[in-house]
Protein backbone atom coordinates (compact mmCIF):
# COMPACT_ATOMS: atom_id res chain seq x y z
CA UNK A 1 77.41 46.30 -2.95
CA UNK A 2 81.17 47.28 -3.21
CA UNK A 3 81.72 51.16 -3.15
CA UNK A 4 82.95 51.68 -6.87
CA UNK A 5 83.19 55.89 -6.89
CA UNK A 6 86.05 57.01 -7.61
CA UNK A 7 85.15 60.82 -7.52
CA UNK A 8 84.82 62.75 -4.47
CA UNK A 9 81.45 64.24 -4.51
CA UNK A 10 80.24 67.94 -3.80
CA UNK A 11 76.97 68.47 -1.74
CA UNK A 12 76.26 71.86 -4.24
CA UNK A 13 72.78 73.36 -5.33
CA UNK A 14 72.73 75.79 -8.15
CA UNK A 15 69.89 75.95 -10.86
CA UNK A 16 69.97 73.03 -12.89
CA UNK A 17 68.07 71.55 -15.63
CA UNK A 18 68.17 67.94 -17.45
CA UNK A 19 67.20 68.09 -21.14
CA UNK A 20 66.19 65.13 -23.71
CA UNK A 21 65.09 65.83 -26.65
CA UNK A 22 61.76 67.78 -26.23
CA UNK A 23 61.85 67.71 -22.73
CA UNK A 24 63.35 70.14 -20.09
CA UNK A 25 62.92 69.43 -16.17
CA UNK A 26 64.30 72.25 -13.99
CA UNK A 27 66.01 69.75 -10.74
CA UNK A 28 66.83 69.88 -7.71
CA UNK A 29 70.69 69.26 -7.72
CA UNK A 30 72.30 67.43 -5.00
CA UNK A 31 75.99 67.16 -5.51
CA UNK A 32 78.30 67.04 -8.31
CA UNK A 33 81.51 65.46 -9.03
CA UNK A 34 84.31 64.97 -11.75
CA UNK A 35 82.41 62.51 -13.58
CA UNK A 36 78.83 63.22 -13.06
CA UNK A 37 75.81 64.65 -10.45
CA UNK A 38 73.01 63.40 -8.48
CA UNK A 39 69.71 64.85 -8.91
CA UNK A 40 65.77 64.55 -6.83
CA UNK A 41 63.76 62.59 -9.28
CA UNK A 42 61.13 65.36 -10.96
CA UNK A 43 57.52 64.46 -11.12
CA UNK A 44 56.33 63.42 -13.64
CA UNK A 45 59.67 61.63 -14.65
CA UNK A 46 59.25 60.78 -18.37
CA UNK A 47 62.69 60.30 -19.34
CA UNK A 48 64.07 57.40 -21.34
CA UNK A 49 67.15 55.53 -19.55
CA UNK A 50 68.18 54.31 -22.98
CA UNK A 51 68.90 57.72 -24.20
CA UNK A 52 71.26 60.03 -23.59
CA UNK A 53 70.40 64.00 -21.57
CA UNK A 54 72.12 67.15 -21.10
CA UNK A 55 72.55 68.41 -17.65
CA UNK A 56 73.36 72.34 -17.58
CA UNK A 57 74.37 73.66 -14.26
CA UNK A 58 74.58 77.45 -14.13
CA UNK A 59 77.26 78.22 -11.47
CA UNK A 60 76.36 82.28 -12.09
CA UNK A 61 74.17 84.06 -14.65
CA UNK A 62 77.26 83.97 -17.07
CA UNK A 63 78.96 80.76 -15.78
CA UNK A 64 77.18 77.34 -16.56
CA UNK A 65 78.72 73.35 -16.80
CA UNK A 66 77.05 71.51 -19.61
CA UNK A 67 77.65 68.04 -19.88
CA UNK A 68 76.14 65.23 -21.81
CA UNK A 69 75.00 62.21 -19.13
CA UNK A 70 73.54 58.81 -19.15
CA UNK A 71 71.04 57.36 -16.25
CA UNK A 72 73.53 55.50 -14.29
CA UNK A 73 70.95 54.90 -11.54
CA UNK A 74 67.22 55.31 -10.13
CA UNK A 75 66.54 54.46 -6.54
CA UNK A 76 65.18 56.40 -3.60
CA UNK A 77 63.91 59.43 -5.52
CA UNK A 78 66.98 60.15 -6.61
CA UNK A 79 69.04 60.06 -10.23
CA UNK A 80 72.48 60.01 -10.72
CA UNK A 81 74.24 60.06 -14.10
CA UNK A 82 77.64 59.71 -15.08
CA UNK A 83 79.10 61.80 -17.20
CA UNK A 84 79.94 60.93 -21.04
CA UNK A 85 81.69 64.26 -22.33
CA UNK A 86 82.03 67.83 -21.34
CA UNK A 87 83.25 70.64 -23.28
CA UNK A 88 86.77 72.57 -22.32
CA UNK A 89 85.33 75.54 -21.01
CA UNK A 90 82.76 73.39 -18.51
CA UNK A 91 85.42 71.25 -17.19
CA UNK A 92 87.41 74.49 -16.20
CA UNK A 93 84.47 75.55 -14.54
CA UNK A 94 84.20 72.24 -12.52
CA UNK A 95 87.34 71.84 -12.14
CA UNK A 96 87.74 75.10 -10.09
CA UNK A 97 84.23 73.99 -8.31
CA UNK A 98 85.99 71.08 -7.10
CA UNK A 99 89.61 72.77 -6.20
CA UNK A 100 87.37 75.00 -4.02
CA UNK A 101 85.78 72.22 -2.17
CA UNK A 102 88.51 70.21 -1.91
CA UNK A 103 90.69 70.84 1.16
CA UNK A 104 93.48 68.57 -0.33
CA UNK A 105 94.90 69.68 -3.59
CA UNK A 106 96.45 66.14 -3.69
CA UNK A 107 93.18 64.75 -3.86
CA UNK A 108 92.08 67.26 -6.88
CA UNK A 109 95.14 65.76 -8.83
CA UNK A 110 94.68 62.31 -8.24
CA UNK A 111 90.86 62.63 -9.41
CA UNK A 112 92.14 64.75 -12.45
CA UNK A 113 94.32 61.77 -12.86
CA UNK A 114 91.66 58.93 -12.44
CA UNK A 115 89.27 60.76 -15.25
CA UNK A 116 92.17 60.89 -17.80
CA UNK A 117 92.04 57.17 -17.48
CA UNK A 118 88.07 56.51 -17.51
């Protein structure tokens, strides 16, 4: 399989929790990126890969990044999902996230760059 990410990604565990519709399942987050997050599968896993979720990641008591995701993939106990919008105020947040973790401010650009374009 050819490596198609184009987003650096950000080993980073905060509270988390993936909503759709009715259902909320608090999750274990992995890592995050510009575009999306990787998250341990929860038991039971009842959601529907046809339908869109919500992933809200509170960064601080005050400070969350909502996004609204789509099941990009479900393998090894783990699900990652792409992102399909965010609001102004959570890509700020995410943003910074990243510029933190990022060593290379380049790097921060050119990914800033790349999601203009997706």
């Amino acid at each position: 399989m050819s490596e198609r990410r184009r987003f650096v990604r950000i080993e980073f565990h905060a509270r988390t929790e993936l909503s759709q519709g009715p259902f909320i399942w608090p999750v274990e987050l992995l890592d995050l990126s510009l575009k999306g997050l990787l998250i341990k599968k929860p038991e039971p896993w009842l959601g529907n890969p046809e339908e869109p979720f919500v992933a809200d990641v509170h960064l601080s008591n005050e400070v969350e990044v909502r996004m609204e995701v789509r099941l990009a993939h479900d393998d090894h106990g783990h699900l990652g999902f792409v992102c399909e919008h965010i609001d102004l105020d959570s890509i700020a947040h995410l943003r910074r996230l990243v510029e933190l973790n990022l060593a290379d401010h380049d790097e921060l650009e050119r990914e800033l760059a790349a999601l203009i374009q997706v």
